[in-house]
PDB file of N, CA and C in Angstrom:
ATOM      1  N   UNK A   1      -5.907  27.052  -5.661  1.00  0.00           N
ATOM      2  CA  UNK A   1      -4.857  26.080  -5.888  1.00  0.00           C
ATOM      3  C   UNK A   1      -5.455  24.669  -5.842  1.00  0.00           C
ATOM      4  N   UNK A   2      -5.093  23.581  -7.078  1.00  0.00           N
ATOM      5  CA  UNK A   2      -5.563  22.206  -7.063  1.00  0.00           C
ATOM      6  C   UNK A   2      -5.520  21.451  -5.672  1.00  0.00           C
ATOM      7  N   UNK A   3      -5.796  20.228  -5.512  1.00  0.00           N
ATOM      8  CA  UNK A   3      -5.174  20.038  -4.289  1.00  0.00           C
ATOM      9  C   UNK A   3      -4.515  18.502  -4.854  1.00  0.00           C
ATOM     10  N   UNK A   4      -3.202  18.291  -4.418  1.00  0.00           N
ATOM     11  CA  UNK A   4      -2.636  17.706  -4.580  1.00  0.00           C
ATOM     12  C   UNK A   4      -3.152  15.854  -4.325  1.00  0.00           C
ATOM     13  N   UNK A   5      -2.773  15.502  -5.462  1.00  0.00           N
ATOM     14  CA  UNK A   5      -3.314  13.610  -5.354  1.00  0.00           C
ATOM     15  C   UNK A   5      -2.618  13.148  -4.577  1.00  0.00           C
ATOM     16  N   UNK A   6      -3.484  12.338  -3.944  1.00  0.00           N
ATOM     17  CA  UNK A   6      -2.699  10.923  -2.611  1.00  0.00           C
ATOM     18  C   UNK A   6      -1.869  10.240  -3.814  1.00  0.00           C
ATOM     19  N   UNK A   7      -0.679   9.547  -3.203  1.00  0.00           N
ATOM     20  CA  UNK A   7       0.401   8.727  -3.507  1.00  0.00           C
ATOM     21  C   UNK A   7      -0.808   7.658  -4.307  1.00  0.00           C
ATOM     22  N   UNK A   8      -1.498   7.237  -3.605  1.00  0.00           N
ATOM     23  CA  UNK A   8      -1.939   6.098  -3.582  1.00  0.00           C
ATOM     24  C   UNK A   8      -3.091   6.186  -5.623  1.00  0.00           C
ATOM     25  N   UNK A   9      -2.970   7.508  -5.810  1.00  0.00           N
ATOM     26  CA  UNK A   9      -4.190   7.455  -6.654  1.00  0.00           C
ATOM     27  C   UNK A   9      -4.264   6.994  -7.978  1.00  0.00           C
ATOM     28  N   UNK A  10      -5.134   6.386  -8.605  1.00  0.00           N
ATOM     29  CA  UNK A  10      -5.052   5.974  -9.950  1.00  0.00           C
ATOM     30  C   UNK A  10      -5.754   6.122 -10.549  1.00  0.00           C
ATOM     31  N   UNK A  11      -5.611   7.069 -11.505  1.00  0.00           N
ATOM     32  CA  UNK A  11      -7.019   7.085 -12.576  1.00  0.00           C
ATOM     33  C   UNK A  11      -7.592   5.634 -13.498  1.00  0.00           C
ATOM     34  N   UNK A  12      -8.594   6.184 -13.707  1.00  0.00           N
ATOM     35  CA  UNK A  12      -9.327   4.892 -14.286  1.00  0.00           C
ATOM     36  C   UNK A  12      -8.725   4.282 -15.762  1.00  0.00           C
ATOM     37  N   UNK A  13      -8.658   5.556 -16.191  1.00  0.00           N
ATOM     38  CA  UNK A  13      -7.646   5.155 -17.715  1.00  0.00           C
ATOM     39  C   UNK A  13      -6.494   4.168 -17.488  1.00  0.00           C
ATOM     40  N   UNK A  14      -5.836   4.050 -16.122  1.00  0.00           N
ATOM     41  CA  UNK A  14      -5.008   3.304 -15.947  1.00  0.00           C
ATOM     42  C   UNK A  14      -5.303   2.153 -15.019  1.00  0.00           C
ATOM     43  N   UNK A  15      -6.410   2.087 -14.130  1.00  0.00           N
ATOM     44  CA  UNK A  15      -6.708   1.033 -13.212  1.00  0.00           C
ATOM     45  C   UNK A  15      -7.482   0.052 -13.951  1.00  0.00           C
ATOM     46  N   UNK A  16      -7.990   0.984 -14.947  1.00  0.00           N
ATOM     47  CA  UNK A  16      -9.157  -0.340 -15.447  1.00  0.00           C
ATOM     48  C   UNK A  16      -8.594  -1.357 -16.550  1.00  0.00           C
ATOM     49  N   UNK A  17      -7.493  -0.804 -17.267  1.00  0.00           N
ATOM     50  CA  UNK A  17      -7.119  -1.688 -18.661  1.00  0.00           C
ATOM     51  C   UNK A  17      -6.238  -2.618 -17.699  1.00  0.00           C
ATOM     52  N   UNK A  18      -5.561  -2.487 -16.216  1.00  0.00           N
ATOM     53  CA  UNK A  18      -4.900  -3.154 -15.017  1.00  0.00           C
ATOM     54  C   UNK A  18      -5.620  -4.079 -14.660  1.00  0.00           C
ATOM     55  N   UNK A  19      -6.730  -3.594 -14.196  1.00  0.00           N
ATOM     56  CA  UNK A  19      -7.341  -4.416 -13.628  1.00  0.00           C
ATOM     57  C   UNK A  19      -8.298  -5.229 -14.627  1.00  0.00           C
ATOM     58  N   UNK A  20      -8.654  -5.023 -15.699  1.00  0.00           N
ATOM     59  CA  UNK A  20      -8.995  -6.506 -16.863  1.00  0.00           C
ATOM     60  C   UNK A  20      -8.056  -6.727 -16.943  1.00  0.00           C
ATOM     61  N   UNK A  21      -6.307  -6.778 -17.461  1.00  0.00           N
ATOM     62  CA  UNK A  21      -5.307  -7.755 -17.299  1.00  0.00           C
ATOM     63  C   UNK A  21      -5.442  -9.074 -15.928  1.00  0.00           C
ATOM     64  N   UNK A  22      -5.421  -8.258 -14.588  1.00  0.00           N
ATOM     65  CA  UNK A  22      -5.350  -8.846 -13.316  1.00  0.00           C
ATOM     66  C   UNK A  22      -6.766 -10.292 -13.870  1.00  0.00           C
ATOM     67  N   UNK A  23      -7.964 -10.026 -14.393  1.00  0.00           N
ATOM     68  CA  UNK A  23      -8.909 -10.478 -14.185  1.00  0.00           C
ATOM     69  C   UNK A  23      -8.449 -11.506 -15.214  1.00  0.00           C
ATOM     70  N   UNK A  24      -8.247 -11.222 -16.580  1.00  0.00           N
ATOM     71  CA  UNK A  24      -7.464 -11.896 -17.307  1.00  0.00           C
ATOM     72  C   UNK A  24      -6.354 -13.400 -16.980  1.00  0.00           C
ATOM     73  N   UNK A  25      -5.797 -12.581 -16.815  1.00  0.00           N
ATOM     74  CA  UNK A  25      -4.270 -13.556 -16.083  1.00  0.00           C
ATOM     75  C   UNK A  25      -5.167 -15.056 -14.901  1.00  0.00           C
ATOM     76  N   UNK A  26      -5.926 -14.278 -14.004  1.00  0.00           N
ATOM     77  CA  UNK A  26      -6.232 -14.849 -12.939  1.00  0.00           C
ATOM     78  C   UNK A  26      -7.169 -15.965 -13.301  1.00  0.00           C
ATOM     79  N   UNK A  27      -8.188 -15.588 -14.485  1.00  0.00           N
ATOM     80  CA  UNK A  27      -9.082 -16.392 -15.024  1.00  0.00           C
ATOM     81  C   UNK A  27      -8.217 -17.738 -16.302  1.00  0.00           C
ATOM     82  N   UNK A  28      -7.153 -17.102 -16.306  1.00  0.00           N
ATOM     83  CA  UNK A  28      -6.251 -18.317 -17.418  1.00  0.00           C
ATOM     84  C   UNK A  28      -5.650 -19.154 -16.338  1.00  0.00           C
ATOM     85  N   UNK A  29      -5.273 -18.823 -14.902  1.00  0.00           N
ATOM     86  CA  UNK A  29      -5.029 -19.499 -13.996  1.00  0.00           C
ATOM     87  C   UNK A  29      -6.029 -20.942 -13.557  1.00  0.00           C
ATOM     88  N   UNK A  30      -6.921 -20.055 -13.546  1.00  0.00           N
ATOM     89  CA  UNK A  30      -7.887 -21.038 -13.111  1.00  0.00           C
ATOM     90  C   UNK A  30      -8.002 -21.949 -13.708  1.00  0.00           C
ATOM     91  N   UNK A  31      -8.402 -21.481 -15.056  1.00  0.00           N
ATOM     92  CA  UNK A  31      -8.662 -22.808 -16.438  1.00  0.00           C
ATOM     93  C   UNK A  31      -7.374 -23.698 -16.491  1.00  0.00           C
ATOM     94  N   UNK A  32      -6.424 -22.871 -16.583  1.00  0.00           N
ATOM     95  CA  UNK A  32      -5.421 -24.277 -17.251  1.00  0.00           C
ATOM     96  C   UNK A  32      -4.821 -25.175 -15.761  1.00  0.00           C
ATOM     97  N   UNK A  33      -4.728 -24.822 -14.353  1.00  0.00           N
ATOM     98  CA  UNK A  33      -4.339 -25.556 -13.171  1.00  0.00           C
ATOM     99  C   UNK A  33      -5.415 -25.861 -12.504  1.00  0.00           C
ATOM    100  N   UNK A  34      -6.706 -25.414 -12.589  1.00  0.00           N
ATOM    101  CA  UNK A  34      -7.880 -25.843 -11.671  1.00  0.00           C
ATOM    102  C   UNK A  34      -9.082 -26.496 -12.900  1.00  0.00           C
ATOM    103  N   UNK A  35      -8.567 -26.234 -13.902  1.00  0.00           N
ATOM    104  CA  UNK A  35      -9.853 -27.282 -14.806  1.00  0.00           C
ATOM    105  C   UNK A  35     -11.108 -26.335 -15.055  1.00  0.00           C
ATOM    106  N   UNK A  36     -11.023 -25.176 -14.576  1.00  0.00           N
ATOM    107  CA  UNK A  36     -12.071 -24.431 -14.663  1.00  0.00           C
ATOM    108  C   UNK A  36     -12.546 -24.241 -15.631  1.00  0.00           C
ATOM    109  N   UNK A  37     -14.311 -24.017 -16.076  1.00  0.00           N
ATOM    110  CA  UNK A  37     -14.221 -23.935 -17.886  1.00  0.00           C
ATOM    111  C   UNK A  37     -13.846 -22.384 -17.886  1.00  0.00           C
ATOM    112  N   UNK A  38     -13.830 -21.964 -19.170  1.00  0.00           N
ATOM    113  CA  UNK A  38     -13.401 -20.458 -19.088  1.00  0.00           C
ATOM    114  C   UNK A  38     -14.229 -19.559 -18.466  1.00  0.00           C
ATOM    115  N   UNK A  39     -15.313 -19.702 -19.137  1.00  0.00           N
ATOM    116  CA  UNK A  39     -16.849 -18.875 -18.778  1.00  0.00           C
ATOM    117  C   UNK A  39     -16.334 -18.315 -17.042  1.00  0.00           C
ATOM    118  N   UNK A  40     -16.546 -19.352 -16.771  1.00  0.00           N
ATOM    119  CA  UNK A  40     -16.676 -19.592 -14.874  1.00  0.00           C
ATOM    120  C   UNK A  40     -15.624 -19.010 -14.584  1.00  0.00           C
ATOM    121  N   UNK A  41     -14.647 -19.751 -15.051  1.00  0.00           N
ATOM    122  CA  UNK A  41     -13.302 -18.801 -14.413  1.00  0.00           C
ATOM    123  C   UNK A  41     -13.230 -17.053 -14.963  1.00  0.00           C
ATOM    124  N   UNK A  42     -13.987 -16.539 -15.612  1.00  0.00           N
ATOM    125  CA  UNK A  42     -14.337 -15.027 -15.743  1.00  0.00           C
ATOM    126  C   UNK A  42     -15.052 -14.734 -14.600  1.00  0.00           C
ATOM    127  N   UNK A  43     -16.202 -15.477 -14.939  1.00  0.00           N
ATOM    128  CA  UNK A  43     -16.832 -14.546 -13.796  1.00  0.00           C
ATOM    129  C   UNK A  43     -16.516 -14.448 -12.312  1.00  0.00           C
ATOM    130  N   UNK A  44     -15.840 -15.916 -11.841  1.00  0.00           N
ATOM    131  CA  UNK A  44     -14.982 -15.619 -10.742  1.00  0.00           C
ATOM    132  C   UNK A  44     -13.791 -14.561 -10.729  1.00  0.00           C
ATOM    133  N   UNK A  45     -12.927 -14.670 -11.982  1.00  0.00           N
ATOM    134  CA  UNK A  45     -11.959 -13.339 -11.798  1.00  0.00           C
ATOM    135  C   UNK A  45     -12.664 -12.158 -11.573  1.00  0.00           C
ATOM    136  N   UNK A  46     -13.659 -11.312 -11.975  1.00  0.00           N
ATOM    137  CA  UNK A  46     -15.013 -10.725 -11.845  1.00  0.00           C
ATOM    138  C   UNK A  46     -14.687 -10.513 -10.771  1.00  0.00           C
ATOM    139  N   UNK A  47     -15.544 -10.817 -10.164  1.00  0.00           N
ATOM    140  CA  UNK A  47     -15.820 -11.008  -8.786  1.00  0.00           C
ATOM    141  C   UNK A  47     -14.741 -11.074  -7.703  1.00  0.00           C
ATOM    142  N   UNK A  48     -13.460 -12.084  -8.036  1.00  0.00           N
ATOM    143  CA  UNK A  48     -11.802 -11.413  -7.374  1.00  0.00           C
ATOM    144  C   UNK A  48     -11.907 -10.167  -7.437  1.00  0.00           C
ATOM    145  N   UNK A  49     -11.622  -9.703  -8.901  1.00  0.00           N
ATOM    146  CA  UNK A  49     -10.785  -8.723  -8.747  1.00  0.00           C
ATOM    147  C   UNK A  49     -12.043  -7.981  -9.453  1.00  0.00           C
ATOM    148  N   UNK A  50     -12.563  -6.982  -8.310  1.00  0.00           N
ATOM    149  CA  UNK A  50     -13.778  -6.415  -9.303  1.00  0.00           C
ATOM    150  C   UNK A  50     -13.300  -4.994  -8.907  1.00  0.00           C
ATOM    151  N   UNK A  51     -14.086  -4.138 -10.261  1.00  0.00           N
ATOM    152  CA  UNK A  51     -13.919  -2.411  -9.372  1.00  0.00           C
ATOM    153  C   UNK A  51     -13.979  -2.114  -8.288  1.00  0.00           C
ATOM    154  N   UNK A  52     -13.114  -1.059  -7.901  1.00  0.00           N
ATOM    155  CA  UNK A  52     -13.045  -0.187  -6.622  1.00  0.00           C
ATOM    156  C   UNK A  52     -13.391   0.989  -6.796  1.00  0.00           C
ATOM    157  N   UNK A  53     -14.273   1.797  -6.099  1.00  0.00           N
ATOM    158  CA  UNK A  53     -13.950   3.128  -6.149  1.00  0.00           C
ATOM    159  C   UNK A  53     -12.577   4.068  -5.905  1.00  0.00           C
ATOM    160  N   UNK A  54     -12.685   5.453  -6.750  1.00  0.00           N
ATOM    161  CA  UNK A  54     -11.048   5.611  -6.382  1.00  0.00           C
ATOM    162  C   UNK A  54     -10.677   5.730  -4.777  1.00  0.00           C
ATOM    163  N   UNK A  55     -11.818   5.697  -4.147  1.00  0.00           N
ATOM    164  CA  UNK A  55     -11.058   5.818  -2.717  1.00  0.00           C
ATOM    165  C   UNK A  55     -10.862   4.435  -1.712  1.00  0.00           C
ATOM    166  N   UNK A  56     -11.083   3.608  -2.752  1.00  0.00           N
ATOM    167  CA  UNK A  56     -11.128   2.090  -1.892  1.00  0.00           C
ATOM    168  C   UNK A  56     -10.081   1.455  -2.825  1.00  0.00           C
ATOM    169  N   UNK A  57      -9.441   2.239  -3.822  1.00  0.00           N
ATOM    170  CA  UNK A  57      -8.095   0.989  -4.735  1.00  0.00           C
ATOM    171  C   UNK A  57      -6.555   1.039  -3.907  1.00  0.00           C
ATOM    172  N   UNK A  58      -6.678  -0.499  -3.840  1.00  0.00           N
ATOM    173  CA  UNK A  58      -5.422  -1.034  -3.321  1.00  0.00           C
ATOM    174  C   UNK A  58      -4.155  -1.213  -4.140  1.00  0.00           C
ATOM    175  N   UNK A  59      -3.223  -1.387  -3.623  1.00  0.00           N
ATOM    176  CA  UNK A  59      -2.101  -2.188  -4.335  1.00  0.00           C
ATOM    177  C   UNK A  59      -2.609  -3.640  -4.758  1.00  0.00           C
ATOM    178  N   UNK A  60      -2.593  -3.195  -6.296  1.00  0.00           N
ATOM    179  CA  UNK A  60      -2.167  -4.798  -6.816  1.00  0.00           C
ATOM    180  C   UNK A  60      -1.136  -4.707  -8.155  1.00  0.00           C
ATOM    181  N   UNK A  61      -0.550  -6.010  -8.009  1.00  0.00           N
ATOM    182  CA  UNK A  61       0.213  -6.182  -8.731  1.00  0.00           C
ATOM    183  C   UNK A  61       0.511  -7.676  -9.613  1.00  0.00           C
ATOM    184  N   UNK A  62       0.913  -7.905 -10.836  1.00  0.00           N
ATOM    185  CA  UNK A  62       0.673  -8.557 -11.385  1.00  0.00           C
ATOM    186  C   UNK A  62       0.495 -10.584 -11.045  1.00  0.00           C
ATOM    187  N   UNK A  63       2.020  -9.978 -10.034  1.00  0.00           N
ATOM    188  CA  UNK A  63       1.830 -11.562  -9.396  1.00  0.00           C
ATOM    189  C   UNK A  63       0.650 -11.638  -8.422  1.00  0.00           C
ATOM    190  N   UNK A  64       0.117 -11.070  -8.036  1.00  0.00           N
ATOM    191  CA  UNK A  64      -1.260 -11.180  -7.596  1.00  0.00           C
ATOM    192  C   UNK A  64      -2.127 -12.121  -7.952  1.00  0.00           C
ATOM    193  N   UNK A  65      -2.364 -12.431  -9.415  1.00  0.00           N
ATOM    194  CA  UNK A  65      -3.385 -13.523  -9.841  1.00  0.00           C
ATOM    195  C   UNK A  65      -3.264 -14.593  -9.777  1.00  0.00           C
ATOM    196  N   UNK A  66      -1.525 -14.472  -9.608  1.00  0.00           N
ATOM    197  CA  UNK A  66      -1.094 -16.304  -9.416  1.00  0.00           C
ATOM    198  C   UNK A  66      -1.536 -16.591  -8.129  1.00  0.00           C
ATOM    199  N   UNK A  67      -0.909 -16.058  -6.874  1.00  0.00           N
ATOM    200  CA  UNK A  67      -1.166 -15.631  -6.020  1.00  0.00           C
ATOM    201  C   UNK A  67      -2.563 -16.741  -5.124  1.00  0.00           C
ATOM    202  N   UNK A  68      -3.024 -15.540  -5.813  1.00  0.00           N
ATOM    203  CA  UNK A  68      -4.256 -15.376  -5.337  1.00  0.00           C
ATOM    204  C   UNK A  68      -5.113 -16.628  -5.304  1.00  0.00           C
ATOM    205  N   UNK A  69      -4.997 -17.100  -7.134  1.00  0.00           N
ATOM    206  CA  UNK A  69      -5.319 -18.548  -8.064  1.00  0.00           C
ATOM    207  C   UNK A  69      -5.258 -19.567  -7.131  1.00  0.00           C
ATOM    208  N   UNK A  70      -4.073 -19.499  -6.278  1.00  0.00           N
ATOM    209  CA  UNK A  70      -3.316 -20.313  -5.578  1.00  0.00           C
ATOM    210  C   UNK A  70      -3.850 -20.743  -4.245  1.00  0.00           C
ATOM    211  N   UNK A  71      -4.081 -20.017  -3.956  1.00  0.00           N
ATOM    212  CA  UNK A  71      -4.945 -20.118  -2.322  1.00  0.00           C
ATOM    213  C   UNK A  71      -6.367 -20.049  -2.459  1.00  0.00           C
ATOM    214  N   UNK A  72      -7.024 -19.617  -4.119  1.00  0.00           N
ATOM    215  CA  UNK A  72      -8.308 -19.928  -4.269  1.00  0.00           C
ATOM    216  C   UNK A  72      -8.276 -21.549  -4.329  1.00  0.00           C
ATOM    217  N   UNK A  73      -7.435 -21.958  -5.363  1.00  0.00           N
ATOM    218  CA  UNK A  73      -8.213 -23.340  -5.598  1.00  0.00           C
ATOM    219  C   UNK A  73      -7.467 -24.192  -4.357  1.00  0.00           C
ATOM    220  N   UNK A  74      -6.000 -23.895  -3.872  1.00  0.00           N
ATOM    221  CA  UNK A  74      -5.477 -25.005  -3.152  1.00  0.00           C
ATOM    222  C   UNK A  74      -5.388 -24.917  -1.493  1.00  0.00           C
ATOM    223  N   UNK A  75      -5.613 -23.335  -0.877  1.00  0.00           N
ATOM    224  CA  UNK A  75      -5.306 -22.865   0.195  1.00  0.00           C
ATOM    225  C   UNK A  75      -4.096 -22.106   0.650  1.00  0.00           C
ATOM    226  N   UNK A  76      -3.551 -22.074  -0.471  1.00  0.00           N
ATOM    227  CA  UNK A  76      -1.816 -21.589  -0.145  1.00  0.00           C
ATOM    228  C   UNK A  76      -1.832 -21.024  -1.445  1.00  0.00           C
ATOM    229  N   UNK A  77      -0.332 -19.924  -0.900  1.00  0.00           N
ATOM    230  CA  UNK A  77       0.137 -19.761  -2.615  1.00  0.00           C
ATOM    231  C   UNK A  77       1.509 -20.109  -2.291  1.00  0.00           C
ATOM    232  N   UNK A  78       2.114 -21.395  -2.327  1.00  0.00           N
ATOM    233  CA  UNK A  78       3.244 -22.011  -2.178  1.00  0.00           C
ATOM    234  C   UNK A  78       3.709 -22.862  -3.358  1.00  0.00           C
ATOM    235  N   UNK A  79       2.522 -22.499  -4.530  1.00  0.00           N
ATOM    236  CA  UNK A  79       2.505 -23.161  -5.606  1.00  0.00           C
ATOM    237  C   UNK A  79       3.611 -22.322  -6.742  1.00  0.00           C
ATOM    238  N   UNK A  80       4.106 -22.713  -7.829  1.00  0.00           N
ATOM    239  CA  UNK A  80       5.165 -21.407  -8.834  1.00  0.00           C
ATOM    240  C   UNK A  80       4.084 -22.123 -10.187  1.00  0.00           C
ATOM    241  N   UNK A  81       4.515 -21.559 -11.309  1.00  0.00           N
ATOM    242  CA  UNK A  81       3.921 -21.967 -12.153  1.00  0.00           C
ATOM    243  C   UNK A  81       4.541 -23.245 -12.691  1.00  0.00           C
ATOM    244  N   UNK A  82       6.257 -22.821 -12.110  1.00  0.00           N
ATOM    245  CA  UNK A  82       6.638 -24.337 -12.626  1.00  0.00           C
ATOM    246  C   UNK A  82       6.613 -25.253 -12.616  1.00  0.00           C
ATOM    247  N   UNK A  83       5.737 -25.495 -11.000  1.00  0.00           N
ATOM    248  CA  UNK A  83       5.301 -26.781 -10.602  1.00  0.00           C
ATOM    249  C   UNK A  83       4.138 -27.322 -11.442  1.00  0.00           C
ATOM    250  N   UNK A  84       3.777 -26.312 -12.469  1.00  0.00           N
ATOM    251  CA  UNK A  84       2.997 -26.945 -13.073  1.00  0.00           C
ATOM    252  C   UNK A  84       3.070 -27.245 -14.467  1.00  0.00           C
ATOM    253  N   UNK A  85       4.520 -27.443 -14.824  1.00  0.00           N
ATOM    254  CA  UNK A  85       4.855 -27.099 -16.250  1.00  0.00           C
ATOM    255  C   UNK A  85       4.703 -26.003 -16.590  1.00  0.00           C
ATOM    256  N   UNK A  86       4.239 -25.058 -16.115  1.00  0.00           N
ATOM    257  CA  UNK A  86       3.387 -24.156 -17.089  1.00  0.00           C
ATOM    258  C   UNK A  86       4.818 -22.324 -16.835  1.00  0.00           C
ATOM    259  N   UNK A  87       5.596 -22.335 -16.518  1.00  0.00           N
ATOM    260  CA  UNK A  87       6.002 -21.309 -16.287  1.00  0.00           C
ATOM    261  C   UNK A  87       6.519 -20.547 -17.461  1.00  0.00           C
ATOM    262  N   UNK A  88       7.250 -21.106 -19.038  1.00  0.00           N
ATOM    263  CA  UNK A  88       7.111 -20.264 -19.897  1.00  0.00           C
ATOM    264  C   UNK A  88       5.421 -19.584 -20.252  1.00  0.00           C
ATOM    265  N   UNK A  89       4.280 -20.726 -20.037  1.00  0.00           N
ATOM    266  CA  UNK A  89       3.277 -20.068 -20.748  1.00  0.00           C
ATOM    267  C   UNK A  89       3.059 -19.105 -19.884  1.00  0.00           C
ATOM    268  N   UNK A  90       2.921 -19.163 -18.573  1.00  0.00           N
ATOM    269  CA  UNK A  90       2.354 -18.458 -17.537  1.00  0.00           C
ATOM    270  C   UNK A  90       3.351 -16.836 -18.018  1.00  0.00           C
ATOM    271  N   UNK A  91       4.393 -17.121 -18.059  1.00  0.00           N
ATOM    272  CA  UNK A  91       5.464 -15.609 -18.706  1.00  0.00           C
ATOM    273  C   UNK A  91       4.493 -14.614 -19.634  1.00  0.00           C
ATOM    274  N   UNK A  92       4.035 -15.874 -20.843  1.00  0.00           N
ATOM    275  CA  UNK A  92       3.957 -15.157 -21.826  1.00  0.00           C
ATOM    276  C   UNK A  92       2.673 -14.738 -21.544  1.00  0.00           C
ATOM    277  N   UNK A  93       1.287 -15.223 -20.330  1.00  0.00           N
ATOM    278  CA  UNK A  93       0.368 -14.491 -20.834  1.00  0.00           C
ATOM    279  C   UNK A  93       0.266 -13.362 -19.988  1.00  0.00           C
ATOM    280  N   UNK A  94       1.421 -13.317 -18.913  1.00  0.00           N
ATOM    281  CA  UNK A  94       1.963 -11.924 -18.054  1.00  0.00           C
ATOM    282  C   UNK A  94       2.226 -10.634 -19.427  1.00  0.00           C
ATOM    283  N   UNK A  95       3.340 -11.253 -19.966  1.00  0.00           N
ATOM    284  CA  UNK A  95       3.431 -10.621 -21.374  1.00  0.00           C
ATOM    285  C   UNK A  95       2.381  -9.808 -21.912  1.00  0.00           C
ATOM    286  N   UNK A  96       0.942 -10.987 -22.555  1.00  0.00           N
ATOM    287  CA  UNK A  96      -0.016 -10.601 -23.276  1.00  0.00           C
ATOM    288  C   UNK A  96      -0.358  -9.428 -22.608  1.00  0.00           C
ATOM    289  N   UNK A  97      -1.158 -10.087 -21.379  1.00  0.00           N
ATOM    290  CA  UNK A  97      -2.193  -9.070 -20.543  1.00  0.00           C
ATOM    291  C   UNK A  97      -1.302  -7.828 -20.071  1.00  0.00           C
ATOM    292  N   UNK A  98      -0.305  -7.572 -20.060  1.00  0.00           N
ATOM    293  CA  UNK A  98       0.329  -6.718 -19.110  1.00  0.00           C
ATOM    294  C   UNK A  98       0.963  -5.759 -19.757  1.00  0.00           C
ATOM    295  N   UNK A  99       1.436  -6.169 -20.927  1.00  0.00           N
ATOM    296  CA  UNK A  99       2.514  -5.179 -21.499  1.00  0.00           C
ATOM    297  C   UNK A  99       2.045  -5.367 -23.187  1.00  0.00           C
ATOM    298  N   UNK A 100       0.938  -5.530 -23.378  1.00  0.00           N
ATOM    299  CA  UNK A 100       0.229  -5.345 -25.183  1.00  0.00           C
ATOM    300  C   UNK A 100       1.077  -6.065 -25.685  1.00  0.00           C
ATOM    301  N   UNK A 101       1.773  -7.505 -25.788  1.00  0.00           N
ATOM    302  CA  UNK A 101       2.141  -8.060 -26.902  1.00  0.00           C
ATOM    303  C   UNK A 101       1.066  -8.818 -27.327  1.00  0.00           C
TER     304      UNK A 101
END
């Protein structure tokens, strides 16, 4: 008999096209509210949000990159996107990266 998957498990077919969105999103964060050039802000998303093995993957979730963006460049994430003008674009590249438009 198989043995049954932890709650927690995610195959790669699905963690990895997730997790380049997460890296995605997080690296457009950077550039357009922290000035970052793009390049840089990749390889820092990289490095955020890099592979896990399947027995070390956490919960993440999309607001995560803002998040995260947030307390990278400022110390907090008390920031919204709207404070930065930016909350339709910030929608739409949730949109792009997240759901294939």
């Amino acid at each position: 008999m198989a043995e049954a998957q932890p709650d927690d498990w995610w195959p790669d077919e699905e963690y990895v096209p997730y997790l380049e969105a997460e890296q995605r999103l997080y690296a457009w964060v950077l550039a357009r509210v922290g000035g970052v050039e793009s390049g840089e802000a990749m390889r820092r998303a990289v490095a955020r949000f890099h592979y896990e093995p399947m027995a070390e993957r956490g919960l993440m979730t999309h607001a995560g990159a803002w998040r995260i963006a947030m307390c990278d460049l400022f110390g907090d994430h008390c920031h919204s996107p709207a404070e930065f003008g930016l909350a339709a674009e910030y929608a739409a590249e949730e949109r792009r990266w997240f759901h294939d438009e």
